[in-house]
Protein backbone atom coordinates (compact mmCIF):
# COMPACT_ATOMS: atom_id res chain seq x y z
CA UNK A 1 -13.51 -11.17 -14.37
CA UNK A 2 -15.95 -13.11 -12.72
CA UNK A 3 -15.11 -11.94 -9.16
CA UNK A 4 -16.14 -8.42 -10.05
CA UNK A 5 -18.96 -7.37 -9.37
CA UNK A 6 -21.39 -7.15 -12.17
CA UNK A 7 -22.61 -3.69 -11.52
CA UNK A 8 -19.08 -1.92 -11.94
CA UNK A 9 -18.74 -0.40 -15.60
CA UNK A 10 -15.15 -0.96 -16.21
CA UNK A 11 -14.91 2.24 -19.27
CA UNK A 12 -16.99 4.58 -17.32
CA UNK A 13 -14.89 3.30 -14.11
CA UNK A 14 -11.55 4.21 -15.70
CA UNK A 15 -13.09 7.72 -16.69
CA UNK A 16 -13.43 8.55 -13.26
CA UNK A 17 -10.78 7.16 -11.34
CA UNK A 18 -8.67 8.56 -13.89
CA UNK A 19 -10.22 12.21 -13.30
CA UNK A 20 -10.07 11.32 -9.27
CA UNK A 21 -6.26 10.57 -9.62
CA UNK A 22 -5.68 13.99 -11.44
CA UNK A 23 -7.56 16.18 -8.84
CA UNK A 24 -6.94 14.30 -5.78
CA UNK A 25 -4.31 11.22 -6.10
CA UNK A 26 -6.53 8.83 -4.89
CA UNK A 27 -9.45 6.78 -6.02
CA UNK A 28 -12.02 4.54 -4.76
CA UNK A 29 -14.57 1.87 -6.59
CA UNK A 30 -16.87 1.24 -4.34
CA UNK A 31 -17.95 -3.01 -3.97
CA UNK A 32 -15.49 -3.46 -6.67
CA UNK A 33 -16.09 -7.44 -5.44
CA UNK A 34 -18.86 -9.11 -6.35
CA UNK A 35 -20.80 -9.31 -2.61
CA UNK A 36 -20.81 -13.27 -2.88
CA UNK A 37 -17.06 -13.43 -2.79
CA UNK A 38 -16.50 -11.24 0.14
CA UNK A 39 -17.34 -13.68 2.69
CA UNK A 40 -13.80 -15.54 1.07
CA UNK A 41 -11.93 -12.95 0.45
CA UNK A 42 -12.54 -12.42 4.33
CA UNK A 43 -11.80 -15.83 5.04
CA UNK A 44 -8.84 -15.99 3.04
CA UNK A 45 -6.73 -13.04 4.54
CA UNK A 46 -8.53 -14.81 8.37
CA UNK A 47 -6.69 -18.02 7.01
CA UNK A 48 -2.90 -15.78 6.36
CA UNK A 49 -3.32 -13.67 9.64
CA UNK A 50 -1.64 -15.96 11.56
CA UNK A 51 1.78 -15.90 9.33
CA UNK A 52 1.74 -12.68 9.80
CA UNK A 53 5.38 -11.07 10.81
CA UNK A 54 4.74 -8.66 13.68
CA UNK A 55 7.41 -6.50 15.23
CA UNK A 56 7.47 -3.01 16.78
CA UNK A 57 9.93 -0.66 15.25
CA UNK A 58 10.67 2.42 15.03
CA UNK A 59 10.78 3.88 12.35
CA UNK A 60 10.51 7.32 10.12
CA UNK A 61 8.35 8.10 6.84
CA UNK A 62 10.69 6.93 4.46
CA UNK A 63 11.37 3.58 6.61
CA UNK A 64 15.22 4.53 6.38
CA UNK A 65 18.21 4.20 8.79
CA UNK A 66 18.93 6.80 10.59
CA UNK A 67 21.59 9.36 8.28
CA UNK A 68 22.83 12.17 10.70
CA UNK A 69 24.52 13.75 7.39
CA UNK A 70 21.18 14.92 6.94
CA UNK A 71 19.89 18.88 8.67
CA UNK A 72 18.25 18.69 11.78
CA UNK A 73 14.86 19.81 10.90
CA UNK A 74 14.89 17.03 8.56
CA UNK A 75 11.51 14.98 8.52
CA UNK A 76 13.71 11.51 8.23
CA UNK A 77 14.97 12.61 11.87
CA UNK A 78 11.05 12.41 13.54
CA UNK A 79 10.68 8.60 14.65
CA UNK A 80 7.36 6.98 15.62
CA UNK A 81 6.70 3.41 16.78
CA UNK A 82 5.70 0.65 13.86
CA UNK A 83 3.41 -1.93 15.10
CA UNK A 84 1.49 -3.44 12.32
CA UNK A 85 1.71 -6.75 10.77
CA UNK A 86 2.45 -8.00 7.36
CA UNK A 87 1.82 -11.36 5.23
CA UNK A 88 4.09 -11.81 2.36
CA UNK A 89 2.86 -12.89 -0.75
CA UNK A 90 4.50 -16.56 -0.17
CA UNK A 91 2.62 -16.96 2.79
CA UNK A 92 -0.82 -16.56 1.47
CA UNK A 93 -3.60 -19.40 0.67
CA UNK A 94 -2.98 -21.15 -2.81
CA UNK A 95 -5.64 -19.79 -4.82
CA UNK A 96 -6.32 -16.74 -3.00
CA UNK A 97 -8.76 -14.19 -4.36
CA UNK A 98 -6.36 -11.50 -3.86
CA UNK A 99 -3.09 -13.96 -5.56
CA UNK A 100 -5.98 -14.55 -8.61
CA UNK A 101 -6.59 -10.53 -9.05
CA UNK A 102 -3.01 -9.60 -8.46
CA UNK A 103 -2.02 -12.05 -11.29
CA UNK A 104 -5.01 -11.67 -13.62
CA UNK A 105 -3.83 -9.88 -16.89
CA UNK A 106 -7.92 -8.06 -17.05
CA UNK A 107 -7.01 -6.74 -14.13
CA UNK A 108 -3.65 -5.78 -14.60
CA UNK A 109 -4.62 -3.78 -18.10
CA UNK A 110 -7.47 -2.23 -15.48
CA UNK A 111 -5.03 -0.77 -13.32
CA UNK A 112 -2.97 0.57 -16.29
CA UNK A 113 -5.99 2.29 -17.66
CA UNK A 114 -6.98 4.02 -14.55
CA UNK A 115 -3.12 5.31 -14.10
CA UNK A 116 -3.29 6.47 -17.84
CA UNK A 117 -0.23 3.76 -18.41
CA UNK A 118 0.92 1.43 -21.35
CA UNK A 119 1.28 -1.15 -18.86
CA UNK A 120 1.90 -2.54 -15.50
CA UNK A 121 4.20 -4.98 -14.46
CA UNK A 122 3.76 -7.10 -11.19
CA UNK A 123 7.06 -6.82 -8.68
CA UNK A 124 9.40 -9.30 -9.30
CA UNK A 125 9.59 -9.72 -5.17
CA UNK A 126 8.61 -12.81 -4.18
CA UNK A 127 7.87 -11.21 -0.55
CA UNK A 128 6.24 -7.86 -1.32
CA UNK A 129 4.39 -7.85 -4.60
CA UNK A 130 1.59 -8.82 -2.78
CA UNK A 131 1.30 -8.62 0.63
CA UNK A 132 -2.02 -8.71 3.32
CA UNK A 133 -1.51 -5.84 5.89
CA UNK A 134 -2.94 -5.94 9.52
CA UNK A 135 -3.70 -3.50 12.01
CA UNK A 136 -4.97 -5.88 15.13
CA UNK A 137 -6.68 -3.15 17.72
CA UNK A 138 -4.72 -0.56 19.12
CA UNK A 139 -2.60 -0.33 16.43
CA UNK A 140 -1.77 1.93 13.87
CA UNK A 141 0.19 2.13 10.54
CA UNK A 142 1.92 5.57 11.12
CA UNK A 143 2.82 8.22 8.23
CA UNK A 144 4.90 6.80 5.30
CA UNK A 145 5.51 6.78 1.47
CA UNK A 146 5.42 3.59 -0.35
CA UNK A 147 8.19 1.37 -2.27
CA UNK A 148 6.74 1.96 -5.40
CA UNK A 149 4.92 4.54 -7.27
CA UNK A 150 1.27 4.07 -7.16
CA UNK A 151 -0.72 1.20 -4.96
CA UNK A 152 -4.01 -0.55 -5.27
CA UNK A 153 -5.11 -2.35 -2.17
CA UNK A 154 -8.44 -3.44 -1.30
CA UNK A 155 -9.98 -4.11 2.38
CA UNK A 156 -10.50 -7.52 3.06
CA UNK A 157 -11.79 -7.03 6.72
CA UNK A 158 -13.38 -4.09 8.52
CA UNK A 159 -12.39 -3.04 12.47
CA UNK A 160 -15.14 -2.17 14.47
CA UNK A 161 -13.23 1.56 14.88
CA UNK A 162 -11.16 3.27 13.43
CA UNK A 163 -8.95 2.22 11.18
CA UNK A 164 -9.78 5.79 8.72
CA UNK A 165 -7.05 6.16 5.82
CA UNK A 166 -5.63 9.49 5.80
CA UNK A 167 -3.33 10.92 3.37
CA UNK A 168 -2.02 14.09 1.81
CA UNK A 169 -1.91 13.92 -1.79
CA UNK A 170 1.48 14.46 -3.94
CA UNK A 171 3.08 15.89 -1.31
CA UNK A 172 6.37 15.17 -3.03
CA UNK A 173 7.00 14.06 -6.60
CA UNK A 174 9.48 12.17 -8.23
CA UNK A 175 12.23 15.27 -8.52
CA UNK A 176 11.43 16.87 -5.38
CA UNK A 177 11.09 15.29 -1.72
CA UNK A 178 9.44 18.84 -0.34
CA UNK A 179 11.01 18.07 2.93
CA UNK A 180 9.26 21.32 4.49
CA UNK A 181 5.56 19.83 3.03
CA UNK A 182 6.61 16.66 4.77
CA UNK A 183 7.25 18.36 7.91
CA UNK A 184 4.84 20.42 8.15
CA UNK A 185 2.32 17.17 7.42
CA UNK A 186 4.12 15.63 10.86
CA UNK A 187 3.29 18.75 12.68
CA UNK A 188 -0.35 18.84 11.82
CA UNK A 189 -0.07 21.66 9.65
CA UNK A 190 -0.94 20.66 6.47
CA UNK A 191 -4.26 19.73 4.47
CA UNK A 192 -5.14 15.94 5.05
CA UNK A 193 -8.22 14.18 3.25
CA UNK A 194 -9.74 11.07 5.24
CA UNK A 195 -11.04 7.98 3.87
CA UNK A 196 -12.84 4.94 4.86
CA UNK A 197 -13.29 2.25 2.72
CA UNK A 198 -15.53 -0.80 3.07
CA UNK A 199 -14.72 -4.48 2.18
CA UNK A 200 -14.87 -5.38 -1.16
CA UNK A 201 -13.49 -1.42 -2.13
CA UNK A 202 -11.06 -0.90 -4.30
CA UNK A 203 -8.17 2.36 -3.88
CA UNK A 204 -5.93 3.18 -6.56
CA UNK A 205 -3.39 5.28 -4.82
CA UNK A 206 -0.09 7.31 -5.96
CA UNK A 207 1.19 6.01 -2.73
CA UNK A 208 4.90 6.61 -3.77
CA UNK A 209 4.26 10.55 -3.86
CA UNK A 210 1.24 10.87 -1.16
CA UNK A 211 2.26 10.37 2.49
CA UNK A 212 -0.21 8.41 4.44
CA UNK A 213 -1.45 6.33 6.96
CA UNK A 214 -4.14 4.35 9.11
CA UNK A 215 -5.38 5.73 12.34
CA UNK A 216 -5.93 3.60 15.67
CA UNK A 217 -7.96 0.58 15.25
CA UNK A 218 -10.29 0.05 17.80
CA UNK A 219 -12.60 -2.52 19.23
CA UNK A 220 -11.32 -6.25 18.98
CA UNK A 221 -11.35 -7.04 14.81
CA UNK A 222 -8.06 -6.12 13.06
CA UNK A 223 -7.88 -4.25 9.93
CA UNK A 224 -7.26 -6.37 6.97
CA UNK A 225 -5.91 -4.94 3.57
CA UNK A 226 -4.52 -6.21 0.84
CA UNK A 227 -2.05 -4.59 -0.95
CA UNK A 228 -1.27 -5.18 -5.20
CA UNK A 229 2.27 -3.74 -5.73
CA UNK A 230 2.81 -3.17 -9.23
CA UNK A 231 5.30 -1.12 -11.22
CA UNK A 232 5.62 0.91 -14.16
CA UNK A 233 9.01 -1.01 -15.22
CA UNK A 234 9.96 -4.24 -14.21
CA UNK A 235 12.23 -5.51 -12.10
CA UNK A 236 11.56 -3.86 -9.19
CA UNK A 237 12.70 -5.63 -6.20
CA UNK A 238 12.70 -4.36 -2.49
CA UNK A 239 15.82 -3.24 -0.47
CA UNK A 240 17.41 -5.88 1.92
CA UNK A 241 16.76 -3.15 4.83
CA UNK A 242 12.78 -2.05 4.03
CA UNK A 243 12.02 -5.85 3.30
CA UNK A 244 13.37 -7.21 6.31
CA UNK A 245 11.48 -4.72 7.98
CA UNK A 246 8.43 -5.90 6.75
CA UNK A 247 8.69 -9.41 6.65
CA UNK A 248 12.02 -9.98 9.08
CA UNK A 249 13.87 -12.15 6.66
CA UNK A 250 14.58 -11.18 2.99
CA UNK A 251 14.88 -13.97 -0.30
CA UNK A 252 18.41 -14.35 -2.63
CA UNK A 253 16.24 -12.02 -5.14
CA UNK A 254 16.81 -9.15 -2.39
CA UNK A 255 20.52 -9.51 -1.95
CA UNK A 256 20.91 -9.82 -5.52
CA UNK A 257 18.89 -7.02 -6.39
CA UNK A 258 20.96 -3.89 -4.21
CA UNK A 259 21.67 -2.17 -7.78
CA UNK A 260 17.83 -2.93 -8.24
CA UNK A 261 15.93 -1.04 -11.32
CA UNK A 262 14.45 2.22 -9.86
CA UNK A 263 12.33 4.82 -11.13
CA UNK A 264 13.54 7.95 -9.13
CA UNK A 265 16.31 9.09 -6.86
CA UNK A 266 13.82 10.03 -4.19
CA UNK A 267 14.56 8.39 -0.45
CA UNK A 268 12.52 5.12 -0.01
């Protein structure tokens, strides 16, 4: 893969993010770009920003509708405002570096190596297999778990501040939501690891089972990430509700999909 950078060992790389992934659910390869194709992969998610859909919600960590059937200590009853942006994957520049990696079959065996799988299969969304996320200044992207069960994003442009990763990892697993881990997460009071990453860096992330977030950007450059949704099954296509979140409008593949393949019975 020409775009990687030369200096990244893809065995020895596997080793290790496999071994980070086992002790801490999270992984980083440092300049996991080659540094002449940064400068485009910059431009390229500059190019997107602009599609981006941006709406303030509110919303809770699973991103679900409020279910007063639920107790009241329930962590699904603590709302926070939603103000980051998202570019979905039809929206992006023909020929994108991300769109090239996401779709590249090296890369896709890559990721299945490092999360010890047989393969990976790219979401069959046309909105959210791939998306671009911003945080423009001031903005945050609050506590959540993800769609599917791990992620791999990469930053495609740095914020002057903040912008730090945080996450706690496994706090919930695919049998057990561990609603009193969650909660105790929202109040402060539980262990939270901090990252931040660099353009060019590549995460691997069991961001299904690890609640996390991005702090406050500050300054006046938005965070850029992008964001390579893959499965271990395929098939998997958002919900109607979570995608038009995201995007505000949702694709035939959405409504058709409501008895979508999943792989768990957790909340979203």
């Amino acid at each position: 893969m020409l775009l990687i950078d030369d200096e990244v060992d893809l065995a020895d790389t596997v080793s290790r993010v496999r071994r980070d992934l086992a002790r801490d659910g999270c992984s980083v390869v440092p300049d996991f770009v080659h540094p002449e194709f940064r400068e485009a992969l910059r431009a390229d998610g500059a190019a997107a920003a602009s599609s981006a859909y941006f709406d303030v919600q509110t919303v809770n960590v699973y991103n679900t509708a409020p279910d007063p059937t639920l107790p009241g200590h329930h962590p699904a009853h603590r709302t926070v405002e939603r103000g980051n942006a998202f570019v979905a994957r039809d929206d992006l520049p023909a020929g994108a570096i991300i769109e090239r990696l996401y779709t590249d079959p090296r890369f896709q065996r890559f990721v299945a190596d490092c999360f010890g799988l047989p393969q990976v299969h790219p979401l069959s969304d046309p909105l959210s297999g791939l998306v671009l996320n911003i945080v423009a200044p001031g903005r945050s992207h609050p506590w959540h778990f993800d769609t599917n069960e791990f992620t791999v994003s990469m930053l495609t442009q740095e914020p002057e501040g903040g912008g730090v990763f945080e996450y706690c990892p496994n706090i919930r697993s695919a049998h057990a939501e561990n609603v009193d881990d969650v909660r105790a997460a929202l109040d402060g009071a539980y262990p939270v690891r901090r990252l931040t990453l660099r353009p060019g860096d590549l995460q691997l992330f069991a961001g299904r089972y690890s609640l996390h977030r991005v702090t406050p950007v500050t300054g006046a450059t938005a965070r850029h990430t992008a964001i390579f949704a893959y499965s271990e099954r395929p098939g998997v296509v958002g919900t109607v509700a979570r995608t038009r979140q995201l995007f505000g409008r949702v694709a035939p593949a959405h409504r058709a999909a409501e008895a979508r393949v999943r792989v768990d019975q957790l909340m979203d």
